[in-house]
N, C-alpha and C. Protein backbone atom coordinates (compact mmCIF):
# COMPACT_ATOMS: atom_id res chain seq x y z
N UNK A 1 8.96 6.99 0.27
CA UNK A 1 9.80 6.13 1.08
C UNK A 1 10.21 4.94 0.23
N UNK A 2 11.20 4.59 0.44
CA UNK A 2 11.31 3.37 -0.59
C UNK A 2 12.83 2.28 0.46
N UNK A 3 12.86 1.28 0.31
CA UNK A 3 13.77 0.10 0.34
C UNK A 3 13.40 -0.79 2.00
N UNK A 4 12.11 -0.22 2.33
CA UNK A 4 11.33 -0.15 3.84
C UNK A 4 11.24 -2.09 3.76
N UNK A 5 11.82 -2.55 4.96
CA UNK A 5 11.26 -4.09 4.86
C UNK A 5 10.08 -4.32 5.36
N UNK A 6 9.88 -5.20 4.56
CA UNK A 6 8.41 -6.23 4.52
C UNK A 6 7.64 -5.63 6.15
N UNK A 7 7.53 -5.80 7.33
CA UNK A 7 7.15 -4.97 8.70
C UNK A 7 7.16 -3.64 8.70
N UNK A 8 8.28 -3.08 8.00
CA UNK A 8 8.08 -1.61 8.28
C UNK A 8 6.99 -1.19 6.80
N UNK A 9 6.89 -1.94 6.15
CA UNK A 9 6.18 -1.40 4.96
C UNK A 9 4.34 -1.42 5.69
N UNK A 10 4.33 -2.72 6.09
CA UNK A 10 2.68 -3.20 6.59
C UNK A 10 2.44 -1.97 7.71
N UNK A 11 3.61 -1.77 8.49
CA UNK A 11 3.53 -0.87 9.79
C UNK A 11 3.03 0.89 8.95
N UNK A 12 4.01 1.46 8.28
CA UNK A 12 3.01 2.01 7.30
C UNK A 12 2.34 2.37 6.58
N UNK A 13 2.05 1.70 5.69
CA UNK A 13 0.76 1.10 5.19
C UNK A 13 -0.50 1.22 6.02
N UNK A 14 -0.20 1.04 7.78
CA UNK A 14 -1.31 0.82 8.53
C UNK A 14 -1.69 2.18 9.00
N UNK A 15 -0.39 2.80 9.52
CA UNK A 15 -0.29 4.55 9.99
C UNK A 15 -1.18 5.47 8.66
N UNK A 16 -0.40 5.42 7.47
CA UNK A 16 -1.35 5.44 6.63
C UNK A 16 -2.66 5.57 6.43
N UNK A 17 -2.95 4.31 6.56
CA UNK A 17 -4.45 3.85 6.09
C UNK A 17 -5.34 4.65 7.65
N UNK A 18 -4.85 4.71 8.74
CA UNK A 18 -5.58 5.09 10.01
C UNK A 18 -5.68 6.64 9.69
N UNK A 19 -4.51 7.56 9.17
CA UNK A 19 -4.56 8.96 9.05
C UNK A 19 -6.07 9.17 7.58
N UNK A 20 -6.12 8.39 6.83
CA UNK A 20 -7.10 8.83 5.71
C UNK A 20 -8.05 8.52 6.28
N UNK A 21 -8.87 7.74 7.44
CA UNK A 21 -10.01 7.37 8.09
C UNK A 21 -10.23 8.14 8.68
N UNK A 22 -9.22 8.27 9.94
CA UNK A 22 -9.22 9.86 10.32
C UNK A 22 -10.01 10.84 10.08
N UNK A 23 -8.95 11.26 8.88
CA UNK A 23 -9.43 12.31 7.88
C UNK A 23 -11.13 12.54 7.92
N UNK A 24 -11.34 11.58 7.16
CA UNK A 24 -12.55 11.03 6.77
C UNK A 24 -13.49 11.34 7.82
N UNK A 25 -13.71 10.15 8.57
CA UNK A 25 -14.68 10.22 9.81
C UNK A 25 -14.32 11.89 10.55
N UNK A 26 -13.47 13.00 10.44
CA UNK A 26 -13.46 14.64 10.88
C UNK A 26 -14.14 14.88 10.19
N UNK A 27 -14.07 15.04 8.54
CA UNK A 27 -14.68 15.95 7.83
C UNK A 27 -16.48 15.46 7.66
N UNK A 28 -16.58 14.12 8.08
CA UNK A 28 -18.13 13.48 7.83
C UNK A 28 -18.67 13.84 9.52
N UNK A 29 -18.04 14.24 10.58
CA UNK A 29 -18.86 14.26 11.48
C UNK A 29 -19.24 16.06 11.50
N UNK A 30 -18.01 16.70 10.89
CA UNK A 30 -18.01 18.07 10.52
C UNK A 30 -19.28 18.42 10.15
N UNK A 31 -19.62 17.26 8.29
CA UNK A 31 -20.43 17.78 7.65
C UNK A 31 -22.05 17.45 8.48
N UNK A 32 -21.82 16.64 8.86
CA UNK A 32 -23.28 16.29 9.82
C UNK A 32 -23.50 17.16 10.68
N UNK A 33 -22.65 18.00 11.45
CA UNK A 33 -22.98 18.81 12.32
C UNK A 33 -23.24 20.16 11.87
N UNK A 34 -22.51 20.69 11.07
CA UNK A 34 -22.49 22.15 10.50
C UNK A 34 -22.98 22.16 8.66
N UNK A 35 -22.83 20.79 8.17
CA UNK A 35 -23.14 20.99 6.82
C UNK A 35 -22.19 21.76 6.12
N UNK A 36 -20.88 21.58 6.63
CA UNK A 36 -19.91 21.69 5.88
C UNK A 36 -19.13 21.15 5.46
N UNK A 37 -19.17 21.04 3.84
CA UNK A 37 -18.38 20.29 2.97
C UNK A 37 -16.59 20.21 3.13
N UNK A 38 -16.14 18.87 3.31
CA UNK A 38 -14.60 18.91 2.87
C UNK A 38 -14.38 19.82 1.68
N UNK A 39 -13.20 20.41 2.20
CA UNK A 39 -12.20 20.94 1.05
C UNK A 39 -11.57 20.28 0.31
N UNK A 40 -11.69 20.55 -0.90
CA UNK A 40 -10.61 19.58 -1.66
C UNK A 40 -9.32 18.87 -1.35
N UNK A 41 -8.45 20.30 -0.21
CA UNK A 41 -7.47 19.68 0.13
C UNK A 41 -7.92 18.53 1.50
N UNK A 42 -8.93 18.34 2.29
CA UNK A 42 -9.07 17.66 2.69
C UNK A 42 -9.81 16.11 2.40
N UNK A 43 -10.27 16.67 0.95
CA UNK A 43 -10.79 15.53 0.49
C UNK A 43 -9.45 14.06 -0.14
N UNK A 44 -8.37 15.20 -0.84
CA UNK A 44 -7.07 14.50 -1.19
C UNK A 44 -6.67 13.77 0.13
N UNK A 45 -6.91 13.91 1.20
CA UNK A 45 -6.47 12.93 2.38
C UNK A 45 -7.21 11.65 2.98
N UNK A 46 -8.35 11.11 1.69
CA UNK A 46 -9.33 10.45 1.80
C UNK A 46 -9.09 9.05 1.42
N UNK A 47 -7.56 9.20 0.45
CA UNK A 47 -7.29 8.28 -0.40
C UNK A 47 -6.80 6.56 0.42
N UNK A 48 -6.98 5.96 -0.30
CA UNK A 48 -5.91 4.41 0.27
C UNK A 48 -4.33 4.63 0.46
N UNK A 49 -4.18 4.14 1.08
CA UNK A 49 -2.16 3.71 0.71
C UNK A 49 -1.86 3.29 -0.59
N UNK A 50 -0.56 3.20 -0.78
CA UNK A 50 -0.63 2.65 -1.82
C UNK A 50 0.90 1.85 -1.74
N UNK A 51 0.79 0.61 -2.39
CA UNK A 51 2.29 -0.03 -2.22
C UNK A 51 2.61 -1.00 -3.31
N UNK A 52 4.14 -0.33 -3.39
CA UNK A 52 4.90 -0.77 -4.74
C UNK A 52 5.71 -1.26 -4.59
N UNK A 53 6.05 -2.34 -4.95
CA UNK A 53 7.34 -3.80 -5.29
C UNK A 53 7.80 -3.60 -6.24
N UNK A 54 9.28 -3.36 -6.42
CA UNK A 54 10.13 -3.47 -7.08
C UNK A 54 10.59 -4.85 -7.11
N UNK A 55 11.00 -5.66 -8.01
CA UNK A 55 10.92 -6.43 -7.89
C UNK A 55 11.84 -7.16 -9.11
N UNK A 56 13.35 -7.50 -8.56
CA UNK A 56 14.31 -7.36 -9.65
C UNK A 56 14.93 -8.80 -9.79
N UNK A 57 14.79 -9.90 -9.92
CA UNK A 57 15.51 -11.24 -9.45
C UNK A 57 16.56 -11.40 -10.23
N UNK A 58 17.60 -12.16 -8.96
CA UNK A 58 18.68 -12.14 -9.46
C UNK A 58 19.71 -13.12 -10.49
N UNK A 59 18.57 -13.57 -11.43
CA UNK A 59 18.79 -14.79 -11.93
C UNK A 59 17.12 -14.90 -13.05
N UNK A 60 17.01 -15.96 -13.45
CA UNK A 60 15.97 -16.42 -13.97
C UNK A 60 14.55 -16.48 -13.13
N UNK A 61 13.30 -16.05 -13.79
CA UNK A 61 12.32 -16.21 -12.75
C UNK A 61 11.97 -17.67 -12.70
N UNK A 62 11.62 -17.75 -11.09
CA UNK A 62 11.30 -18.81 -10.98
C UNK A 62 9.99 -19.29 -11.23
N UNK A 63 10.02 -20.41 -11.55
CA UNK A 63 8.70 -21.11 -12.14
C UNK A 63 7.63 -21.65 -11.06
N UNK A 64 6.79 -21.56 -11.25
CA UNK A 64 5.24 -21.90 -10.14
C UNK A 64 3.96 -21.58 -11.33
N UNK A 65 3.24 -23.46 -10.71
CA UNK A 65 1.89 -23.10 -10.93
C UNK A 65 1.28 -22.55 -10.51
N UNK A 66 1.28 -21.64 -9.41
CA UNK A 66 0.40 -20.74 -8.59
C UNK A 66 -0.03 -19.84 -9.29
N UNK A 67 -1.28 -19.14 -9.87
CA UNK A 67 -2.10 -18.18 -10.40
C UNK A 67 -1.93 -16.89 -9.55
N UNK A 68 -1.40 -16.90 -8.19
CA UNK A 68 -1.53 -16.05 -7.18
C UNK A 68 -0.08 -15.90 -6.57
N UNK A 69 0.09 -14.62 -5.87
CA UNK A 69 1.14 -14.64 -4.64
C UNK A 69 2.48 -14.52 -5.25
N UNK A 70 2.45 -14.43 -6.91
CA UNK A 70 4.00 -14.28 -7.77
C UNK A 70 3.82 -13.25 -8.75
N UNK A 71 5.06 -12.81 -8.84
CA UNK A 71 5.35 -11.80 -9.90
C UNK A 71 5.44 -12.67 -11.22
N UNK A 72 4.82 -12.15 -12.04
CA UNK A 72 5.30 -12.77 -13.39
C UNK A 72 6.31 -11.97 -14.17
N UNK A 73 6.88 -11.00 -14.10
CA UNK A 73 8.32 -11.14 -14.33
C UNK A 73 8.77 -9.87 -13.74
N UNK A 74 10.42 -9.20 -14.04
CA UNK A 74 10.50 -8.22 -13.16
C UNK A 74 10.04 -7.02 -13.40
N UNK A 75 10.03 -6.03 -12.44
CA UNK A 75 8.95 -5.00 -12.74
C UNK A 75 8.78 -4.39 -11.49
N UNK A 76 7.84 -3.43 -11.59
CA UNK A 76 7.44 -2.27 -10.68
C UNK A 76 5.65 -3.19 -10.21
N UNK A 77 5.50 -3.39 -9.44
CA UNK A 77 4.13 -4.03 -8.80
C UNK A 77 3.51 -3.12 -8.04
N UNK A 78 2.08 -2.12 -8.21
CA UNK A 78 1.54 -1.52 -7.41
C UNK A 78 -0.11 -1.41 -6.75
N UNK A 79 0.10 -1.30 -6.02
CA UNK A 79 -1.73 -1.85 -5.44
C UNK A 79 -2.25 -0.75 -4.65
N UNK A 80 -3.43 -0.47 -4.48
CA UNK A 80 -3.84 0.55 -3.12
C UNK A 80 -4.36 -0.29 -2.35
N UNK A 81 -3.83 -0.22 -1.17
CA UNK A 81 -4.19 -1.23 0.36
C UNK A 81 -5.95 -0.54 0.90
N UNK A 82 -6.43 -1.55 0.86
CA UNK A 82 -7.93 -1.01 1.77
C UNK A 82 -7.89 -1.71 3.45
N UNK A 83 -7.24 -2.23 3.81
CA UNK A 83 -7.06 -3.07 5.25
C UNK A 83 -5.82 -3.61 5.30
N UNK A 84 -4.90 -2.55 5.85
CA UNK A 84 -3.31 -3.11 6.21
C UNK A 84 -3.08 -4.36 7.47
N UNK A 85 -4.04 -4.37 7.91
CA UNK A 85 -4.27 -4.91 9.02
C UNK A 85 -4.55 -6.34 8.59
N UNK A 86 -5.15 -6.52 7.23
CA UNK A 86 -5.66 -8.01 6.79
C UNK A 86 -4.01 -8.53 6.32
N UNK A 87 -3.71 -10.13 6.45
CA UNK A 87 -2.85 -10.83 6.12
C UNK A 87 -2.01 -10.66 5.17
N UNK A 88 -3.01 -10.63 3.74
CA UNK A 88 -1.59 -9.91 2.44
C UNK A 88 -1.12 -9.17 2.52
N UNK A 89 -1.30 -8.22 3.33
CA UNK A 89 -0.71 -7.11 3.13
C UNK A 89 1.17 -7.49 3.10
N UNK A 90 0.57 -8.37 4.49
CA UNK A 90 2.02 -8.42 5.18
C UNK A 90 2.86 -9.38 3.82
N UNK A 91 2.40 -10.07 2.98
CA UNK A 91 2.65 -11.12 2.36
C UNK A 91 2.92 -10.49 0.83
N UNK A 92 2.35 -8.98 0.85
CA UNK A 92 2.44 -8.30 -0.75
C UNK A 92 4.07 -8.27 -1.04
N UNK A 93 4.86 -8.04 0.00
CA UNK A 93 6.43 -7.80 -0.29
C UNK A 93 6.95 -8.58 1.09
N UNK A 94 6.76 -9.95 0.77
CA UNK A 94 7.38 -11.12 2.33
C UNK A 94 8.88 -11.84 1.61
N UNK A 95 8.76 -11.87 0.29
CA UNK A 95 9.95 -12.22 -0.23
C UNK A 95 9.48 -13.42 -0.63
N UNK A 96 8.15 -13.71 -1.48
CA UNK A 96 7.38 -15.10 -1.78
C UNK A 96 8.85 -15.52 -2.98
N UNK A 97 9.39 -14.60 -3.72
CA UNK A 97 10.37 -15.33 -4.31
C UNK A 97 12.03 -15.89 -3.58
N UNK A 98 12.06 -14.94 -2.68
CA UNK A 98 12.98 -15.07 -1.92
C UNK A 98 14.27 -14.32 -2.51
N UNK A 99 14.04 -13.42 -3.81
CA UNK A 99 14.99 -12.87 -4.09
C UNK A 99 15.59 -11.34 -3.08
N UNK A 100 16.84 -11.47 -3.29
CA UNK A 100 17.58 -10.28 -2.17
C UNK A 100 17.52 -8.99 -3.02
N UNK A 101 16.61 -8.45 -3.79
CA UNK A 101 16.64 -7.63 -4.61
C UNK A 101 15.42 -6.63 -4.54
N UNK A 102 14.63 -7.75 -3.68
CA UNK A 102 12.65 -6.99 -3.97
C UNK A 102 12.98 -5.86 -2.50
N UNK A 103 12.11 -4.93 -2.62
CA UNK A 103 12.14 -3.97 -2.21
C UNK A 103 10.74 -3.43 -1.84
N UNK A 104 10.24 -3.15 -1.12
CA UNK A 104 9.13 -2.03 -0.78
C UNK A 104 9.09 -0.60 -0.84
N UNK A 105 8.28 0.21 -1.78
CA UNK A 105 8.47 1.37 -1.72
C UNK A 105 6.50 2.12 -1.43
N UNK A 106 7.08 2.82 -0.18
CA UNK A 106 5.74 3.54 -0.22
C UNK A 106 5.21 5.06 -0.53
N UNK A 107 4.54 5.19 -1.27
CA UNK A 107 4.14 6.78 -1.32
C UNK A 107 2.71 7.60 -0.70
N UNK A 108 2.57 8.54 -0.42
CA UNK A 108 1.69 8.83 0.54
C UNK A 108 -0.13 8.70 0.32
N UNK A 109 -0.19 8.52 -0.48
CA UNK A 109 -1.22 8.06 -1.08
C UNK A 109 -1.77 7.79 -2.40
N UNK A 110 -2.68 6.92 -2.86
CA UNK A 110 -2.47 6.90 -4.16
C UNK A 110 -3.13 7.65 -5.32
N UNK A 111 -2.53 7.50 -6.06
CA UNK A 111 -2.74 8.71 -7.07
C UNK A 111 -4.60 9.02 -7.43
N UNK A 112 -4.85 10.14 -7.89
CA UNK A 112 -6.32 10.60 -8.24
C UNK A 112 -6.87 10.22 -9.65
């Protein structure tokens, strides 16, 4: 998925993150009951979200002492979310630079 704004990204990010718990808590109540192991392919559904900022400004980057909360220059930005539900999330792609260029792109989980 990719060009998703800042709400629709956190929104799934969250759908997301609830389907790999899911996952998870089936195949762990599975294995407690019958002692049967996830399948690989169900183990691949175990993973975090994962979310990437593009992140292109349209001009010079702007300058901040902040250590946090900025891109240091333009680029592809990617993270795996463990709690979509916690505050940054919403704040990973809010437009902290304010450029009309940044973008949210999500893929279904993150890589192995």
């Amino acid at each position: 998925m990719s060009g998703l704004a800042p709400e629709q990204a956190v929104d799934r990010l969250d759908e997301l993150h609830t389907l790999a718990c899911d996952a998870l808590r089936g195949a762990l109540a599975r294995f407690t009951a019958s002692g049967v192991p996830p399948t690989p392919e169900e183990r691949a559904a175990f993973r975090y979200p994962e979310l990437r900022v593009q992140w292109q400004p349209a001009g010079a980057v702007p300058f901040t002492w902040r250590s946090w909360a900025k891109f240091q220059s333009p680029g592809l930005y990617c993270t795996t979310i463990t709690q979509p539900a916690f505050p940054a999330a919403a704040l990973a792609c809010s437009g902290v630079h304010g450029s009309p260029t940044e973008s949210c792109h999500m893929i279904r989980r993150s890589p192995s």
